[in-house]
Protein backbone atom coordinates (compact mmCIF):
# COMPACT_ATOMS: atom_id res chain seq x y z
CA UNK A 1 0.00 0.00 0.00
CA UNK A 2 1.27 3.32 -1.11
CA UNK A 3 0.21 6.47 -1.20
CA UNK A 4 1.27 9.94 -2.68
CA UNK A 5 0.51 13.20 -0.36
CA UNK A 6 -1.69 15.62 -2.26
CA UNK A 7 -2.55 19.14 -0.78
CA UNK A 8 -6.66 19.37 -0.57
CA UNK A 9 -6.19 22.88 0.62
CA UNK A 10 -6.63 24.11 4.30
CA UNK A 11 -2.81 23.00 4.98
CA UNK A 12 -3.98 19.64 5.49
CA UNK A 13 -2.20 16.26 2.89
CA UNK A 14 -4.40 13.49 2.23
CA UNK A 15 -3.07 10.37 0.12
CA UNK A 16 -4.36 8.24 -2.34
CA UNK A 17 -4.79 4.58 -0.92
CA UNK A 18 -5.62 1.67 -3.29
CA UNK A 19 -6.82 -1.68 -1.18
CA UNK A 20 -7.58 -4.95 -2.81
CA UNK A 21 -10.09 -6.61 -0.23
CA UNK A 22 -13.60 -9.14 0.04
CA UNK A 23 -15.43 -6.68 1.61
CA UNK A 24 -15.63 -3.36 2.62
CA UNK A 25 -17.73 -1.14 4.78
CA UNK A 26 -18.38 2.63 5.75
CA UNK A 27 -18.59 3.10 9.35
CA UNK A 28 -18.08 6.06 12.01
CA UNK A 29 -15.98 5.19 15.09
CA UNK A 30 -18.09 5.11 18.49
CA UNK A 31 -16.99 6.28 21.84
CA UNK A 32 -15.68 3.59 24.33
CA UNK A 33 -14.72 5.02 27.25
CA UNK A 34 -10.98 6.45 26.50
CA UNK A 35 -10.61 5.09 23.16
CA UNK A 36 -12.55 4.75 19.66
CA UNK A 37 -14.70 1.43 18.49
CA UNK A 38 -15.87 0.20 15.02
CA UNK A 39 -18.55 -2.32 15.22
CA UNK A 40 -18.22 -5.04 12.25
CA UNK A 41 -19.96 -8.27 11.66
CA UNK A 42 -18.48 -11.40 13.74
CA UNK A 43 -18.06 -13.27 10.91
CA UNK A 44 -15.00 -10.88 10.37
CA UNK A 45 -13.59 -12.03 13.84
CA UNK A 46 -9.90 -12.78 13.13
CA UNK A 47 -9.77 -11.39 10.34
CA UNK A 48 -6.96 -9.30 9.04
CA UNK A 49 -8.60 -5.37 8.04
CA UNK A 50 -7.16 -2.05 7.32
CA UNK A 51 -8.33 1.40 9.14
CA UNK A 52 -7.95 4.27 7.24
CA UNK A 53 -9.17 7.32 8.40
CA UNK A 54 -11.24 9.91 5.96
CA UNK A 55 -11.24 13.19 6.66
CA UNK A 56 -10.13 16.01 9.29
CA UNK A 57 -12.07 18.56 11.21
CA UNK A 58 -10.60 21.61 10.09
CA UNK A 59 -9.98 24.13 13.74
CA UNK A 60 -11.36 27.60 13.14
């Protein structure tokens, strides 16, 4: 996985990210406690899956 840093404006970089994969899904990370969780079905239990995260709140 590679990715090359391109300037969306707002000082932030983003990358392009191609993933070969079975599945994938579009989910928002929950609260839990100190951290973050991402509920996904238990038939992926033990499976191997990438995070990636999609965008940044911009501070005004």
């Amino acid at each position: 996985m590679m990715g090359k840093n391109v300037d969306m404006g707002v000082g932030m970089l983003y990358s392009k990210i191609v993933v070969y994969g079975a599945e994938s899904m579009d989910k928002k990370v929950a609260r839990s406690g100190n951290c973050g969780r991402v509920y996904l079905p238990s038939s992926w239990v033990g499976k191997k899956v990438i995070i990636i995260k999609m965008n940044e709140e911009v501070s005004k």
